[in-house]
C-alpha atoms as a PDB file:
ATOM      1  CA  UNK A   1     103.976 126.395 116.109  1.00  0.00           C
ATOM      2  CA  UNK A   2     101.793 123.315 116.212  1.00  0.00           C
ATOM      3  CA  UNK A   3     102.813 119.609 117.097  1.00  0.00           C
ATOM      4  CA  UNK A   4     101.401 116.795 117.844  1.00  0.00           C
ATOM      5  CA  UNK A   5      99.259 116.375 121.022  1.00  0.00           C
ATOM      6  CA  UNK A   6      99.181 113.016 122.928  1.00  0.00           C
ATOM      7  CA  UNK A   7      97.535 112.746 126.177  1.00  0.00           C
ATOM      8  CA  UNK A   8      99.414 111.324 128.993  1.00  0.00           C
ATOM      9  CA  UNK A   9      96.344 108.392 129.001  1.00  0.00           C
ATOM     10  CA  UNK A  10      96.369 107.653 125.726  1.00  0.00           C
ATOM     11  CA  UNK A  11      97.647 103.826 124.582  1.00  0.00           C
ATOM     12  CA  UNK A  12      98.810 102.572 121.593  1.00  0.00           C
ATOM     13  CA  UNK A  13      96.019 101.411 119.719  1.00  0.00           C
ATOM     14  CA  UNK A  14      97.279 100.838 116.066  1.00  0.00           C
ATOM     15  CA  UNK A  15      96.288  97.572 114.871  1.00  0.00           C
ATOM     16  CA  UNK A  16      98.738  94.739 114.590  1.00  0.00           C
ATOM     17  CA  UNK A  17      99.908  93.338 111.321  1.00  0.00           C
ATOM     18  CA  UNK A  18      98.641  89.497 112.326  1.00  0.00           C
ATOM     19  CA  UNK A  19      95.148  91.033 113.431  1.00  0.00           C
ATOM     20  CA  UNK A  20      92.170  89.486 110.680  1.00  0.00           C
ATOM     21  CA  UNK A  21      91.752  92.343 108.306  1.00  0.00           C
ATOM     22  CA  UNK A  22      91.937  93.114 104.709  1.00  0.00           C
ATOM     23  CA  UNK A  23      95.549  93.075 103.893  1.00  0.00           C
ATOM     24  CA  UNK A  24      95.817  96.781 101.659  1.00  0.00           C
ATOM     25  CA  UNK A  25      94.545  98.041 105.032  1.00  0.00           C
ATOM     26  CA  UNK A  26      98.239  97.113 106.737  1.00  0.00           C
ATOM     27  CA  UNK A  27      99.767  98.943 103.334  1.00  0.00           C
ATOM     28  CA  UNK A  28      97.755 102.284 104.058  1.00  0.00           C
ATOM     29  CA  UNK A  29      97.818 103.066 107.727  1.00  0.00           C
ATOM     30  CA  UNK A  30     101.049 103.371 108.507  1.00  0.00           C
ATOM     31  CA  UNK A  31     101.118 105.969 105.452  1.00  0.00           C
ATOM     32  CA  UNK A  32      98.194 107.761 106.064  1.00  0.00           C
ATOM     33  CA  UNK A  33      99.231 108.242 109.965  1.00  0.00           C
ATOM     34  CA  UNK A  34     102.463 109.777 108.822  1.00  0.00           C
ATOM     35  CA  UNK A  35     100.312 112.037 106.391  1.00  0.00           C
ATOM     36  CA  UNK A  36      98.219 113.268 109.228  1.00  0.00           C
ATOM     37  CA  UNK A  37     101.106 113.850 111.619  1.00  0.00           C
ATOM     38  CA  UNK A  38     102.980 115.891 108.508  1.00  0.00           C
ATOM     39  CA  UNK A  39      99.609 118.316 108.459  1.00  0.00           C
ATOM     40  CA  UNK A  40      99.480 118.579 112.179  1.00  0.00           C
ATOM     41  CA  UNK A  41     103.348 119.323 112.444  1.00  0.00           C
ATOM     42  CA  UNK A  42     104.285 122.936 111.721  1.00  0.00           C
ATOM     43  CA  UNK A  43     108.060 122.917 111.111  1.00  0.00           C
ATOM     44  CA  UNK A  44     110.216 120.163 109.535  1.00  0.00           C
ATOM     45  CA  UNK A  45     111.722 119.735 113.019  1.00  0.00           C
ATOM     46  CA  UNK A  46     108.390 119.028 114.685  1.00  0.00           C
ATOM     47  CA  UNK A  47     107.493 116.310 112.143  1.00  0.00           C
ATOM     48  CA  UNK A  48     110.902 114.672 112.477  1.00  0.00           C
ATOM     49  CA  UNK A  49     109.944 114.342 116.020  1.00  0.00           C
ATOM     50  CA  UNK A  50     106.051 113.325 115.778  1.00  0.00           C
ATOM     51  CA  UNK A  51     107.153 110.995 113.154  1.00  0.00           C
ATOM     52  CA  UNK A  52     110.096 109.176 115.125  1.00  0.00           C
ATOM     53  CA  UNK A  53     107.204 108.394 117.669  1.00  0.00           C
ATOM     54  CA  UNK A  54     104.452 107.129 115.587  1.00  0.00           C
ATOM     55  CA  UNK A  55     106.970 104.903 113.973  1.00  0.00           C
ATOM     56  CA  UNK A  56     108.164 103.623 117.035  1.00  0.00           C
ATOM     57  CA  UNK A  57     104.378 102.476 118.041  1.00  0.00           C
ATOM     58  CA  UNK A  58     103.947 100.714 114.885  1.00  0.00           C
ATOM     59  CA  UNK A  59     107.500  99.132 115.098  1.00  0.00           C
ATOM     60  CA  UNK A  60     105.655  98.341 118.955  1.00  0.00           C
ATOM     61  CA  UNK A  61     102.813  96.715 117.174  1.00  0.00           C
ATOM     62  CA  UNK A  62     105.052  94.508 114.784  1.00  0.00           C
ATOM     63  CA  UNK A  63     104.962  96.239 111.421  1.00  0.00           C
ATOM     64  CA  UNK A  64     108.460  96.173 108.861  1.00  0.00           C
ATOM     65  CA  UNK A  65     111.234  98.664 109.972  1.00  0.00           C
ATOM     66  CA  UNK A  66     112.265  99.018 106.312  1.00  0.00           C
ATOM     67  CA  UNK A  67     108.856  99.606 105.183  1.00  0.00           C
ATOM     68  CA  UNK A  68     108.195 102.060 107.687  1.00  0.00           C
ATOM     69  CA  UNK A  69     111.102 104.327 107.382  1.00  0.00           C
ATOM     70  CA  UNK A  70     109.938 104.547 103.380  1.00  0.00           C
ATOM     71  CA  UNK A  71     106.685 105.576 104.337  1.00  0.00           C
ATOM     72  CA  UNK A  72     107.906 108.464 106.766  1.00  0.00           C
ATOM     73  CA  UNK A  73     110.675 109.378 103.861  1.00  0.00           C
ATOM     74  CA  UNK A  74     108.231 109.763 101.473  1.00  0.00           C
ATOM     75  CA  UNK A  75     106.195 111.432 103.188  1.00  0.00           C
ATOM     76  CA  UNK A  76     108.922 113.727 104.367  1.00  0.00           C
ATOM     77  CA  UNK A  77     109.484 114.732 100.805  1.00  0.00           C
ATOM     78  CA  UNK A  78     105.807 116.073 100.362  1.00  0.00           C
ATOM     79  CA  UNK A  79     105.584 119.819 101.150  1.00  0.00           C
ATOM     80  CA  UNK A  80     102.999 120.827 104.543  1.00  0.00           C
ATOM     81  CA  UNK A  81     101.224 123.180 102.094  1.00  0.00           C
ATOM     82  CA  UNK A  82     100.674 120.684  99.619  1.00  0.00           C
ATOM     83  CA  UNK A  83      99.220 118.538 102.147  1.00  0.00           C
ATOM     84  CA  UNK A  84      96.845 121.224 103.822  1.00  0.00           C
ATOM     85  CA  UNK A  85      94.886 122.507 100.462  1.00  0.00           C
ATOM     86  CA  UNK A  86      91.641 120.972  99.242  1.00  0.00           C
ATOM     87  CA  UNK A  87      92.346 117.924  97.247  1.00  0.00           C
ATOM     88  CA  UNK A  88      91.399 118.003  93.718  1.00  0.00           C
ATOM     89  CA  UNK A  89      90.094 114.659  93.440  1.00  0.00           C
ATOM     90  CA  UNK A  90      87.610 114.025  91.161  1.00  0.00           C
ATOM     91  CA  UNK A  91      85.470 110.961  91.419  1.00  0.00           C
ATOM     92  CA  UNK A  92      85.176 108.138  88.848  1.00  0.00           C
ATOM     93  CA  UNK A  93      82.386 106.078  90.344  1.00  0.00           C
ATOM     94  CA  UNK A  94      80.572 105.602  86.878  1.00  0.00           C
ATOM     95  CA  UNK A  95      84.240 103.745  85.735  1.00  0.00           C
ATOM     96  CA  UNK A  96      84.490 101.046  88.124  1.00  0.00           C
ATOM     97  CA  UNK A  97      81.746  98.263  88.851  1.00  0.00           C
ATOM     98  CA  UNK A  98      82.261  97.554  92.272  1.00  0.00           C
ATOM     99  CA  UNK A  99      82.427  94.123  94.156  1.00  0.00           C
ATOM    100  CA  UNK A 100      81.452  94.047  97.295  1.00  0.00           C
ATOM    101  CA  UNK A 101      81.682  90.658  99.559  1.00  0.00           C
ATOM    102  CA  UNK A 102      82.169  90.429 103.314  1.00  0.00           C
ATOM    103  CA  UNK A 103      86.232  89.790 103.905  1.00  0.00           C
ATOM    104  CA  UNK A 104      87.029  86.190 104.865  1.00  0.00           C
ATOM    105  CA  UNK A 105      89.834  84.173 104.408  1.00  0.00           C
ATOM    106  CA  UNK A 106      89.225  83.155 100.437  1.00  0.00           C
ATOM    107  CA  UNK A 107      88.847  86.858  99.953  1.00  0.00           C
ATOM    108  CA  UNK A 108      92.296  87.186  98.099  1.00  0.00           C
ATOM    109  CA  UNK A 109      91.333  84.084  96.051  1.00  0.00           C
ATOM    110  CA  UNK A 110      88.202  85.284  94.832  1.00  0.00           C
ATOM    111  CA  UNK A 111      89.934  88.780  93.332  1.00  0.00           C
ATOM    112  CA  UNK A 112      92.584  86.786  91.651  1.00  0.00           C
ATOM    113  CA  UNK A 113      89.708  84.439  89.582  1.00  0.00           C
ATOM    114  CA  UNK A 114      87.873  87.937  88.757  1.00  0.00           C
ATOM    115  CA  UNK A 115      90.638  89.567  87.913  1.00  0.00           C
ATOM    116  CA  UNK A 116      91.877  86.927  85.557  1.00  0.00           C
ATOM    117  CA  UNK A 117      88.698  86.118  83.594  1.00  0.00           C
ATOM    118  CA  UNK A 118      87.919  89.824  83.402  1.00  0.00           C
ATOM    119  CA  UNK A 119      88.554  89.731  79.699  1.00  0.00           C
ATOM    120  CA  UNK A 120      85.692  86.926  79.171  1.00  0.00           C
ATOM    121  CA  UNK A 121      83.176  89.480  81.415  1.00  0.00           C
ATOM    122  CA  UNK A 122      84.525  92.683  78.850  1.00  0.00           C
ATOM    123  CA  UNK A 123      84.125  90.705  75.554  1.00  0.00           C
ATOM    124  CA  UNK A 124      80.167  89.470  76.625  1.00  0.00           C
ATOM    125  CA  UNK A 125      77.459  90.283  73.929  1.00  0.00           C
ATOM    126  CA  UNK A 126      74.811  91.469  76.438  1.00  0.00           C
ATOM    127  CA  UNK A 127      77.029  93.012  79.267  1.00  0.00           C
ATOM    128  CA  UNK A 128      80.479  93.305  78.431  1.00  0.00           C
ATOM    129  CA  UNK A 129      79.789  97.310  78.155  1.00  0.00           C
ATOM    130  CA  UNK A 130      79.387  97.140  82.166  1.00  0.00           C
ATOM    131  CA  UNK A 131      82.691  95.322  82.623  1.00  0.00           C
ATOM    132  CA  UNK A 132      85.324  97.485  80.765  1.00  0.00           C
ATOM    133  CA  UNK A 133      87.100  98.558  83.297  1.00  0.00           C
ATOM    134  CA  UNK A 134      88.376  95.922  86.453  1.00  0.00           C
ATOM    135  CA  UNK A 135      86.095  96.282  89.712  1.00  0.00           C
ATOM    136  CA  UNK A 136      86.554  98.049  92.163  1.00  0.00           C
ATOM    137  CA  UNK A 137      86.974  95.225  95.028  1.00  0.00           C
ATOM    138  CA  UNK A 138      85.715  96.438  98.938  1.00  0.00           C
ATOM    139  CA  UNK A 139      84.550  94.530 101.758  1.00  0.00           C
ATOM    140  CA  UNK A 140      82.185  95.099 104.228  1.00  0.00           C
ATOM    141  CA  UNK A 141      82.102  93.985 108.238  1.00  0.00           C
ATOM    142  CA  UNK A 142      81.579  90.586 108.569  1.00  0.00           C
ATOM    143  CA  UNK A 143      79.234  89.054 111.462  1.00  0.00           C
ATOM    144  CA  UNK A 144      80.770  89.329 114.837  1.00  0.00           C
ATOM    145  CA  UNK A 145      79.828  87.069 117.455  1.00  0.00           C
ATOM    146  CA  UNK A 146      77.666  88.607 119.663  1.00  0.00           C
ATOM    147  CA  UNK A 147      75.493  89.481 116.744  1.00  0.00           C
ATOM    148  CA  UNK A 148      74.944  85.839 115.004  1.00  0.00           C
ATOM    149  CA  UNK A 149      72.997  84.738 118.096  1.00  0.00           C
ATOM    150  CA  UNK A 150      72.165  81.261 119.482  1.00  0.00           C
END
């Protein structure tokens, strides 16, 4: 049987849901920690248990109790096996122009614009064959401190 290991040092170092990131991220972790503790945990009993405790650290950390318990019931409902074989994904980079900007507080605004003049961008003479399909909107790491200088 496997479960999941914890050291006795370890903290609880989930993000917070007030911390300055993209907001999708907050939507994804929680799920995608549940996923990972679902593939590590052997028996249905195990994962009942693993997930009860990763809950309660993001319940810690300040994220929604409703939303939460949706994520680990979904997640509940997908079969171990499932989870554990090679994903069939197939990649649809050609599709999707992407837009990448460095994530700031207008970041939100500026998708919203794009997204609803993205029929004036499609219909375009010269380039309107790029823009069929929405783009694909990612950020990059913004400046920190210690690296804009003095």
């Amino acid at each position: 049987m496997t479960s999941v290991y914890t050291k006795p040092t370890d903290r609880n170092n989930l993000l917070r849901p007030t911390s300055y990131q993209p907001p999708g991220l907050f939507k994804g972790l929680p799920r995608s920690q549940l996923l990972w503790v679902r593939r590590i945990a052997s028996t249905d009993y195990l994962y009942e248990e693993a997930s009860a405790q990763m809950v309660d650290k993001f319940l810690s950390k300040g994220y929604n109790a409703s939303s939460l318990e949706g994520h680990r019931q979904e997640v509940r409902s997908i079969p171990r096996q499932q989870l554990l074989k090679k994903s069939g994904f197939k990649s649809n980079k050609s599709l999707r122009t992407p837009f990448i900007s460095s994530f700031d507080s207008n970041s939100l605004a500026y998708k919203k614009i794009i997204l609803k003049y993205w029929g004036m961008l499609s219909t375009d003479p010269k380039h309107g064959q790029l823009f069929q399909n929405p783009s694909l909107f990612s950020y990059r790491r913004g400046r920190s401190g210690g690296e804009c200088g003095s």
